[in-house]
Each structure stands twice: as C-alpha cells, then as structure tokens.
C-alpha atoms as a PDB file:
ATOM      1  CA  UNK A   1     -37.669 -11.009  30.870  1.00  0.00           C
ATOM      2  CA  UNK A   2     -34.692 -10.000  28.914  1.00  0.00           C
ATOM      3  CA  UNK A   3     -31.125 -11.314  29.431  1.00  0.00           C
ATOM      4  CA  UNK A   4     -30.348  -7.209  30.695  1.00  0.00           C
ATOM      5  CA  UNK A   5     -33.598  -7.566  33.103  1.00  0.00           C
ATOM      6  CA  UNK A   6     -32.400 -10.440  34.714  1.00  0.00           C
ATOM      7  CA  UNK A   7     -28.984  -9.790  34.965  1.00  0.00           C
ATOM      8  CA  UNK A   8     -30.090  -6.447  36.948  1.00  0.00           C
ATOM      9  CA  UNK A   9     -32.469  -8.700  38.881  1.00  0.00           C
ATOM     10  CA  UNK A  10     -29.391 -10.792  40.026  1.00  0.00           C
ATOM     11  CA  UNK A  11     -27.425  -7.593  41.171  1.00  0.00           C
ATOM     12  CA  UNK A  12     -30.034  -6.849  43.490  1.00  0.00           C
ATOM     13  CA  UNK A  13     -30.500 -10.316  44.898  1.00  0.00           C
ATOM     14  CA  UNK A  14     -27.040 -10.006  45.276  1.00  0.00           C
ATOM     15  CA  UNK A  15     -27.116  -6.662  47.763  1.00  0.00           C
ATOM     16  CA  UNK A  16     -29.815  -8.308  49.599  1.00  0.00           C
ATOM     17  CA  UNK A  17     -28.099 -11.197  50.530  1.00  0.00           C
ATOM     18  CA  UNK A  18     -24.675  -9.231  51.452  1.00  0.00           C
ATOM     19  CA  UNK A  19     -27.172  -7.545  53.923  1.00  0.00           C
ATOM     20  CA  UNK A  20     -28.107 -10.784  55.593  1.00  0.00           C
ATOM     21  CA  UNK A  21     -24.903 -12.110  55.991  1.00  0.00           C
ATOM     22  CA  UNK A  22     -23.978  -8.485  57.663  1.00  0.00           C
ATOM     23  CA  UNK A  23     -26.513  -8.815  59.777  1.00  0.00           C
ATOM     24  CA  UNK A  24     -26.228 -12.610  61.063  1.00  0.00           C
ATOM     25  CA  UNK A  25     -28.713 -14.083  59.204  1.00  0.00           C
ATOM     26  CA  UNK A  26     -29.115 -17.953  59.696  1.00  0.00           C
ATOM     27  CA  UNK A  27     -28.792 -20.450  56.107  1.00  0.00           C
ATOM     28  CA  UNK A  28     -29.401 -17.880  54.073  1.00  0.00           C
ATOM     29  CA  UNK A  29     -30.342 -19.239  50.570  1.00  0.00           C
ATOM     30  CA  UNK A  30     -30.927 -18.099  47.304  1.00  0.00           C
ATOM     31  CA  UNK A  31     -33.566 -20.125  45.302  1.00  0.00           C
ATOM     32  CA  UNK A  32     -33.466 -19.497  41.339  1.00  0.00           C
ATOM     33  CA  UNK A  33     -37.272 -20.595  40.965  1.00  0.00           C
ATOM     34  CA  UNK A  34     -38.272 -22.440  37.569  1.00  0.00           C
ATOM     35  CA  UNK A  35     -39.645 -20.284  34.960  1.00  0.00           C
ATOM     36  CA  UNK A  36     -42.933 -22.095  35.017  1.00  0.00           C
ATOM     37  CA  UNK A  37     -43.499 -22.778  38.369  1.00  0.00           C
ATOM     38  CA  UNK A  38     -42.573 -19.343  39.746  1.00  0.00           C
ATOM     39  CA  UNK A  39     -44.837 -17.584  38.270  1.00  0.00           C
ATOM     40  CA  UNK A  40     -43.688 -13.814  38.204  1.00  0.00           C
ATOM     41  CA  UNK A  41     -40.765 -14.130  40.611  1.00  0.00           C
ATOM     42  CA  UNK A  42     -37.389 -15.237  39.341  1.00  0.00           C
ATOM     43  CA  UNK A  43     -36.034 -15.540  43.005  1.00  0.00           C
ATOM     44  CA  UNK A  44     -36.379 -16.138  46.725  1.00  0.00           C
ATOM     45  CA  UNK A  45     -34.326 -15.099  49.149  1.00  0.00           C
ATOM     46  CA  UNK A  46     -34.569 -16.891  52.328  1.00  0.00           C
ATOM     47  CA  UNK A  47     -32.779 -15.928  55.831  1.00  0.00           C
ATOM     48  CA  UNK A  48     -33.248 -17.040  59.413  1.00  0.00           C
ATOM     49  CA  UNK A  49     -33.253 -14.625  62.624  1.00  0.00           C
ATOM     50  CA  UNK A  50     -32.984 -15.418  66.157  1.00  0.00           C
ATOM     51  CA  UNK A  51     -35.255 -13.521  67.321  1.00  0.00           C
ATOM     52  CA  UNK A  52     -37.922 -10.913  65.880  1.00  0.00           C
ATOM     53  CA  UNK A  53     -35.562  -7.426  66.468  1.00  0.00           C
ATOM     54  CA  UNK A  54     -32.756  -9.329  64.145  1.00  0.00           C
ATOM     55  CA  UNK A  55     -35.833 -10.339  61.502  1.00  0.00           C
ATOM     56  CA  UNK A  56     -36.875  -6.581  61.607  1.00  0.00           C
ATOM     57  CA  UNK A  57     -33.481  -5.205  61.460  1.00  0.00           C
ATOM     58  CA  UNK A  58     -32.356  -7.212  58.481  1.00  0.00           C
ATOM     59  CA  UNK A  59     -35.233  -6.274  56.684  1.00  0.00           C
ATOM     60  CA  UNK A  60     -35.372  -2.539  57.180  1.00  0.00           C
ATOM     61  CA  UNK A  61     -31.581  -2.909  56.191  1.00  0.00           C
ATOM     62  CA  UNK A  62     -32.164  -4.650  53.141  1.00  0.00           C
ATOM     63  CA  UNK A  63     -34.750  -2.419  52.018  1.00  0.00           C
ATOM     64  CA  UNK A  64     -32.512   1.138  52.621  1.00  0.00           C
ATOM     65  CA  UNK A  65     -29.566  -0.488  50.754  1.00  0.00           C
ATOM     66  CA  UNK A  66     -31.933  -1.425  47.893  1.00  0.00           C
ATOM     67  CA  UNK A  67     -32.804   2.306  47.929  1.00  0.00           C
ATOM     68  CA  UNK A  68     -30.035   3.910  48.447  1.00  0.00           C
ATOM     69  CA  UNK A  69     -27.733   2.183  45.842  1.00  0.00           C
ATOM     70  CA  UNK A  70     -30.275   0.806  43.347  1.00  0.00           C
ATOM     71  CA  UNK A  71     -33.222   3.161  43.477  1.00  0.00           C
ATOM     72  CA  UNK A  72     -35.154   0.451  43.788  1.00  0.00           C
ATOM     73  CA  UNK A  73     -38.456  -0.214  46.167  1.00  0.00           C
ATOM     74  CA  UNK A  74     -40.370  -3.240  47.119  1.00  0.00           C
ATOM     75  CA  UNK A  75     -44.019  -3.457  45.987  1.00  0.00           C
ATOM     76  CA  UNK A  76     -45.404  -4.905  49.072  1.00  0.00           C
ATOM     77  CA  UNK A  77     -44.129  -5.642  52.764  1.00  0.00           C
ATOM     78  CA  UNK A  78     -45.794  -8.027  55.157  1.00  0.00           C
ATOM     79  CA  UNK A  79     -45.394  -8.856  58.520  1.00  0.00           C
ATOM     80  CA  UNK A  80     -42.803  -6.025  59.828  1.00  0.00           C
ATOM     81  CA  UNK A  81     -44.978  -5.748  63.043  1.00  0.00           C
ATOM     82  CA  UNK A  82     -45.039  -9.159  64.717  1.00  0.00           C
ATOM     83  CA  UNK A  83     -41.121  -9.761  63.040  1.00  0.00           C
ATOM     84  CA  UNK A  84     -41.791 -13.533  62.562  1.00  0.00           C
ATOM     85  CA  UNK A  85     -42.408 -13.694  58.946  1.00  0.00           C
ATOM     86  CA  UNK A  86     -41.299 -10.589  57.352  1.00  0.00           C
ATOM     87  CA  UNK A  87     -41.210 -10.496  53.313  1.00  0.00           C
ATOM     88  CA  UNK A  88     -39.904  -7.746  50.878  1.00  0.00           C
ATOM     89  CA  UNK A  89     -41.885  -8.198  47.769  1.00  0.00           C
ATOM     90  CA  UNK A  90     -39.570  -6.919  44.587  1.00  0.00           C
ATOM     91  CA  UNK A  91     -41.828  -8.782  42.091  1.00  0.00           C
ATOM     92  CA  UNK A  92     -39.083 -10.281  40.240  1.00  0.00           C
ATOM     93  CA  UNK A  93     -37.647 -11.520  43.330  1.00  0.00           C
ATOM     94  CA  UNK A  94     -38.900 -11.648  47.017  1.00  0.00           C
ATOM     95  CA  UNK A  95     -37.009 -11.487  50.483  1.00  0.00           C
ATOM     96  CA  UNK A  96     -38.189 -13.666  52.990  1.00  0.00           C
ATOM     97  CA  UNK A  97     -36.819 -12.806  56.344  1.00  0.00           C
ATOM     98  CA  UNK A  98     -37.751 -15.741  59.213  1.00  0.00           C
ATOM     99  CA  UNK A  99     -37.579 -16.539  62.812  1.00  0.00           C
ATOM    100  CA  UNK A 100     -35.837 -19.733  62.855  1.00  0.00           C
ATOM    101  CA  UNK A 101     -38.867 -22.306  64.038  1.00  0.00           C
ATOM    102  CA  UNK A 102     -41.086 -20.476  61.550  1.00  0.00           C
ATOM    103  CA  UNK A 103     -39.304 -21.161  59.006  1.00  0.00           C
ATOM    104  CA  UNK A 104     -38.811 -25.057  59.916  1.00  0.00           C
ATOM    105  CA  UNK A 105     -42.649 -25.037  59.646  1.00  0.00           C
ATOM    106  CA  UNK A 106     -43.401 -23.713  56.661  1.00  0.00           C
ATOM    107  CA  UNK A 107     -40.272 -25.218  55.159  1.00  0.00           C
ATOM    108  CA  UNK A 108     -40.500 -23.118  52.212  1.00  0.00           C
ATOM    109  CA  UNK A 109     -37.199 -24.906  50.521  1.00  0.00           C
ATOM    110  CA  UNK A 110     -39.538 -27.855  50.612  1.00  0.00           C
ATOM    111  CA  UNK A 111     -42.367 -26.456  49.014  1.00  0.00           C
ATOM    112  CA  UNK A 112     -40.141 -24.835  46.145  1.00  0.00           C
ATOM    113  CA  UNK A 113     -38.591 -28.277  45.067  1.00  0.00           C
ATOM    114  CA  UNK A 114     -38.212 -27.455  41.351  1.00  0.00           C
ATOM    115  CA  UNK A 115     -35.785 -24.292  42.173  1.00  0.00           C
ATOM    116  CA  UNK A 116     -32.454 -24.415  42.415  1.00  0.00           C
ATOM    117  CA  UNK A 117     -30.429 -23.105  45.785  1.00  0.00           C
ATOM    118  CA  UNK A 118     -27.627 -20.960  46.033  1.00  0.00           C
ATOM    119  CA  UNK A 119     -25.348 -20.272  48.803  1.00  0.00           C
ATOM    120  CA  UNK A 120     -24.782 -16.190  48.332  1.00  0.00           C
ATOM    121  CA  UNK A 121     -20.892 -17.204  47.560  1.00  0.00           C
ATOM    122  CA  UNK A 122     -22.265 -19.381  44.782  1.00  0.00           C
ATOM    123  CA  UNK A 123     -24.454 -16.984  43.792  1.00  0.00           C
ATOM    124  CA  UNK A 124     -21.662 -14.279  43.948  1.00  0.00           C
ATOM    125  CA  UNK A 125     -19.470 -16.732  41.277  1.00  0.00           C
ATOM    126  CA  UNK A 126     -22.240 -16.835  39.046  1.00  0.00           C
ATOM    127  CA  UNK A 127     -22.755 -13.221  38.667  1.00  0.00           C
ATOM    128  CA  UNK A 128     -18.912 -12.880  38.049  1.00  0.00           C
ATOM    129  CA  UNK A 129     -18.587 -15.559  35.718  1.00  0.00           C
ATOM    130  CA  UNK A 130     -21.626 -13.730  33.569  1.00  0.00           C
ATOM    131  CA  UNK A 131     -20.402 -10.278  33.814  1.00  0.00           C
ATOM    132  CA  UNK A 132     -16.803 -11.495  32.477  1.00  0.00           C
ATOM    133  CA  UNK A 133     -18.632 -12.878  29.754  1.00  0.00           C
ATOM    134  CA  UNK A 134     -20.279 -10.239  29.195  1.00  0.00           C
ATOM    135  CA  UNK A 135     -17.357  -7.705  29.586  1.00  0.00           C
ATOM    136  CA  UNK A 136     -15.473 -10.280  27.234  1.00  0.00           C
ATOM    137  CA  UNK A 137     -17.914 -10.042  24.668  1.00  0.00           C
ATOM    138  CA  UNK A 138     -18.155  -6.585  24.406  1.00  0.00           C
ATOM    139  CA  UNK A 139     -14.427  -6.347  24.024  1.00  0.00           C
ATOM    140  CA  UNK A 140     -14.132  -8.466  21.337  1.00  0.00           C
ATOM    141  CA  UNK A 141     -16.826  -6.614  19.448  1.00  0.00           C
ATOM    142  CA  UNK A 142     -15.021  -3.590  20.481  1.00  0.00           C
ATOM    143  CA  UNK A 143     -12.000  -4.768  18.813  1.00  0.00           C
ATOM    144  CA  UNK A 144     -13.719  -6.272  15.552  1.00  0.00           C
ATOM    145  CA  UNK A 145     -14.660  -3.082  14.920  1.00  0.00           C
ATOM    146  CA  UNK A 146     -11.213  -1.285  14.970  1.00  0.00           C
ATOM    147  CA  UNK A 147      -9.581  -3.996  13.184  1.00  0.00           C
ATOM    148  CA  UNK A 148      -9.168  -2.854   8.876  1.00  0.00           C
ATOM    149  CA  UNK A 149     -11.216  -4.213   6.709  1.00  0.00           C
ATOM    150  CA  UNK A 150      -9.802  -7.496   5.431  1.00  0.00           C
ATOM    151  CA  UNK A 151      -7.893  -6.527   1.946  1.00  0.00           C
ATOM    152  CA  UNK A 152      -9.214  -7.776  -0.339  1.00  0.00           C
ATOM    153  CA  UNK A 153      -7.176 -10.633  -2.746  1.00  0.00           C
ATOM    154  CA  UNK A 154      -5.632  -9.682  -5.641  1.00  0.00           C
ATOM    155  CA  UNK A 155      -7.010 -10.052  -8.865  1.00  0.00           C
ATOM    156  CA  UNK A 156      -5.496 -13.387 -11.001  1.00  0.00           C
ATOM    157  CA  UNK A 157      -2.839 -12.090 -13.766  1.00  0.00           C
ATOM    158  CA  UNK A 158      -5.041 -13.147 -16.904  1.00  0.00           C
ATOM    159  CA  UNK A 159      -3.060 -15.493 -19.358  1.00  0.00           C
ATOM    160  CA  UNK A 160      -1.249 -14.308 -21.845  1.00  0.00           C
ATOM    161  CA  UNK A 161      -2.339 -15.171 -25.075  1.00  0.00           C
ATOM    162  CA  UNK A 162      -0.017 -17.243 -27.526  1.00  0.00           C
ATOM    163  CA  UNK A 163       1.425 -15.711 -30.515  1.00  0.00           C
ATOM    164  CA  UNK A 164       0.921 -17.427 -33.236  1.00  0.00           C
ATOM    165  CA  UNK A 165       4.630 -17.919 -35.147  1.00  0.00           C
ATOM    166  CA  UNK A 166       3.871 -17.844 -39.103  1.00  0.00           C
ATOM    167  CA  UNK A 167       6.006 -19.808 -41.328  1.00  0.00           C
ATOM    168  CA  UNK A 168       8.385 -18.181 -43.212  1.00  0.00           C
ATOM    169  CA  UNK A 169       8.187 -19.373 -46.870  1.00  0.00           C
ATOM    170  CA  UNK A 170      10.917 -20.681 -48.693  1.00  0.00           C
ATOM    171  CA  UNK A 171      10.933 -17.733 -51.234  1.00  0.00           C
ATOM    172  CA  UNK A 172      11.365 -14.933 -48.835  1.00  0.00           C
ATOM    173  CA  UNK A 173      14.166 -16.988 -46.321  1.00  0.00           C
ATOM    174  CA  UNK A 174      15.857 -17.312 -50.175  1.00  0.00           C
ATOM    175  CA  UNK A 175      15.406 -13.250 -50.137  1.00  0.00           C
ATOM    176  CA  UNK A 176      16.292 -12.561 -47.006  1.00  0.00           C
ATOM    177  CA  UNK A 177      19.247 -14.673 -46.960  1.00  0.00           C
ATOM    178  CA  UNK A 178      20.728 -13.072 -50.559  1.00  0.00           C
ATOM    179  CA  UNK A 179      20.027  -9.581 -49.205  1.00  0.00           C
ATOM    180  CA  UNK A 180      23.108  -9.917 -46.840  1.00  0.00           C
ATOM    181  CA  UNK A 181      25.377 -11.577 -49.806  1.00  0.00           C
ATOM    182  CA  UNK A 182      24.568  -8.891 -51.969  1.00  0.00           C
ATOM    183  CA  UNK A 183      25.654  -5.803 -49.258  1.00  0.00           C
ATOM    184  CA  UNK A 184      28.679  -8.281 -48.641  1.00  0.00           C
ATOM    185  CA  UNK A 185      29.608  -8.086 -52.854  1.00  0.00           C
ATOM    186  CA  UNK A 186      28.916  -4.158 -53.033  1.00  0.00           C
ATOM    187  CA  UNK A 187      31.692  -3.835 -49.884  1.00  0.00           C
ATOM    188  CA  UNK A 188      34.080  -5.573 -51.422  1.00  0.00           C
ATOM    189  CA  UNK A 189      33.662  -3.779 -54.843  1.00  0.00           C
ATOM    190  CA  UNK A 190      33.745  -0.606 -53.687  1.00  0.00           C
ATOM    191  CA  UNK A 191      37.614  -0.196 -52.573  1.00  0.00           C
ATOM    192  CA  UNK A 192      38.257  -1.420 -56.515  1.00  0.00           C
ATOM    193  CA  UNK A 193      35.729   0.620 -58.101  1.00  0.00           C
ATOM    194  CA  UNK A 194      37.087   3.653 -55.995  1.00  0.00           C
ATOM    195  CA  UNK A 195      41.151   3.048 -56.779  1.00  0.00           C
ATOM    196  CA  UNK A 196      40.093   2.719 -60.253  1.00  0.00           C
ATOM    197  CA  UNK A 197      38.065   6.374 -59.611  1.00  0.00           C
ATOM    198  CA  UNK A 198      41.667   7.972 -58.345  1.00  0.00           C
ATOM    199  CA  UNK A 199      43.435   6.275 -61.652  1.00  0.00           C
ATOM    200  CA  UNK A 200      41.171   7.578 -64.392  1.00  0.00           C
ATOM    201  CA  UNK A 201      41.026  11.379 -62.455  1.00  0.00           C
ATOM    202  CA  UNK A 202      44.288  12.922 -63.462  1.00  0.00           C
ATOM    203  CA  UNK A 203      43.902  12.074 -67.162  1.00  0.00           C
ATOM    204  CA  UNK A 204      40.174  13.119 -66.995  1.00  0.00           C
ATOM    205  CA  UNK A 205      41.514  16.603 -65.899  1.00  0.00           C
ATOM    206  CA  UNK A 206      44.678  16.842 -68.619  1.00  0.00           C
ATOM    207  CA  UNK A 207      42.275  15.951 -71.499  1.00  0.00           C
ATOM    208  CA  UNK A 208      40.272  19.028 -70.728  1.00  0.00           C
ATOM    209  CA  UNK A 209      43.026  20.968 -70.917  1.00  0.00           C
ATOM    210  CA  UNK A 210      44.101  19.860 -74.265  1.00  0.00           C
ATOM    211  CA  UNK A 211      40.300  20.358 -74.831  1.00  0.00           C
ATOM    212  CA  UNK A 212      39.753  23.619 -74.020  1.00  0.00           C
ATOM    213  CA  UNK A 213      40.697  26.726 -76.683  1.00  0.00           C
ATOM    214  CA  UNK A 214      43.425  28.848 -75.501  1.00  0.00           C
ATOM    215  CA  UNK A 215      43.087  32.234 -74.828  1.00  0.00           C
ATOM    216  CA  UNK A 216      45.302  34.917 -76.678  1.00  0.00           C
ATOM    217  CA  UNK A 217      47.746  36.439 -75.424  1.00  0.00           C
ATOM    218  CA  UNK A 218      46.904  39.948 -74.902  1.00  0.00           C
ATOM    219  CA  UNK A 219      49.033  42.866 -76.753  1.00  0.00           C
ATOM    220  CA  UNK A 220      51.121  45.146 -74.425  1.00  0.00           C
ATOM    221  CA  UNK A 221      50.569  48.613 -74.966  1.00  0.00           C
ATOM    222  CA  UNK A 222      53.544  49.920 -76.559  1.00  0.00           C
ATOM    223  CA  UNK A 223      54.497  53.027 -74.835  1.00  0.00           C
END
C-alpha cells in the first residue's frame, strides 16, 4: 500500500469512528494491525452497543457517511439482522460494531495482541500531525522552486603576469643622460648666436648697397 493509500485509509477510519462516538458507542477503539499479521486489513474498528437497535443504527450510519462523503462502499456486511455482531468489511479496514457481552467473549483486542490501539482522539492527533507534515513538505518544495537559481561565484581575477625590468646598459644611461646636457648647451647658445644675428644684419644690408651698380639718372625731356 502506498503512503497516499494509507493515508486515505486513515481518513476513512477516521469518519467511522466520529460516527460511533455520535451515536454512543461503548470503548470504541482503533487497532492499527501489524503488517504481517493482518493480512489485508490495515485496521479494526471496534465499538460496543447496548443493545441490538444502537448496533444496527451505528452501522447503517457509518456506512451512509462513508457514502455520502467518501464514495466509498464496504465489500461485505454480516450480521445486520440479529444486530449482535455486525461488521462493515472495507478491506483495508473493517468496522466491527458489538453488543457489549459479545464482545467480552470474543475479546477481539485479545486476539489482535500484536496491533496497536487508538483512542479516536489519538487517532485524530495522528492524522493531524501527518497531514501538517505533509502540508509542510509540500510548501517547502513549493517555495524551493520559486526561489532564483543560486548565482553562481565569480570567476578568480587570473594573476597578472610580472614584467620583466631589463637592465639598462651603461652606454645608453651615458646617452640618455648627455641628450639632456646637450638641449641644455644649444638653449643657452642660442640668445648669443641670435644677438650676434641682429649685429652683423645692418652691415650685411649697407654692403649690398655699395655692391650693387647704380642706375642712371634718366634725361629730362627738354621741352
């Protein structure tokens, strides 16, 4: 039986012991039956009656309720005439329904010693307790899924590699440092080399006019 079978199974022991207690039933007690003694049954219900109309009304009750809200039908019924003995047969659980001094004598508790009785209320907590778990679980899942994918880390800068410093030789620091020496003597001859420019100008200028030939002086026309 699967874990949704069972659980299902439970709801509707569940009605049918709601009914009993509705109706009056006597010690009623839920027996969750070992898996390898029970054979196809996972539970008994057990109830007491006072008297054969209560045994037959609680089990007509519990089987309309079983229909009405479940769907669900027994497989068998015995003993609805005489009331004494009455049992629902559900195959994965079974209602027994008792007059009181029957079921003293056939003290089926007694015979069932490897299953393990339930009071409805304790019953009841049990099916909460799952269902929250199960409600809880879902949720969770529920959430896991809406949650973002978990970003993934970034990637590790890669090291730099080193730059190898050359050595500068001894020749080229040499060049490198007359360079600047050499711009530093060509600024400070320039101002003399240009004054002595401005000098030597004016008598450049009256030498080519001694130089050049002289141009004659032109006639007048004599009127």
């Amino acid at each position: 039986m699967t874990p949704e079978t069972r659980q299902q199974t439970r709801s509707y022991v569940q009605a049918a012991a709601a009914v009993c207690e509705d109706k009056k039933g006597i010690d009623t007690r839920i027996l969750e039956l070992d898996p390898i003694d029970s054979g196809l049954s996972d539970f008994f219900l057990v109830t007491s009656a006072s008297n054969d109309r209560q045994a037959i009304a609680i089990a007509d009750e519990i089987e309309d309720r079983l229909k009405k809200d479940f769907g669900v039908f027994p497989n068998s019924v015995e003993g609805r005439r005489l009331g004494q003995w009455i049992l629902l047969d559900y195959v994965d659980f079974v209602v027994h329904v008792f007059l009181a001094d029957r079921r003293a004598f056939y003290d089926i508790e007694r015979l069932r010693k490897s299953a393990r009785p339930l009071t409805p209320a304790e019953f009841d907590a049990e099916l909460k307790a799952a269902l929250s778990a199960k409600t809880l679980a879902a949720r969770q899942k529920a959430t896991a899924k809406l949650k973002p994918a978990a970003s993934k880390p970034a990637p590790k800068p890669k090291p730099k590699k080193a730059v190898k410093k050359t050595a500068v030789k001894p020749a080229a620091a040499k060049s490198r440092a007359a360079k600047p020496a050499a711009k530093k003597a060509a600024f400070k001859k320039t101002p003399a080399a240009k004054k002595i420019a401005i000098k030597k100008s004016p008598a450049k200028k009256s030498a080519a006019k001694q130089a050049a030939p002289r141009k004659p002086a032109s006639k007048k026309k004599k009127r």
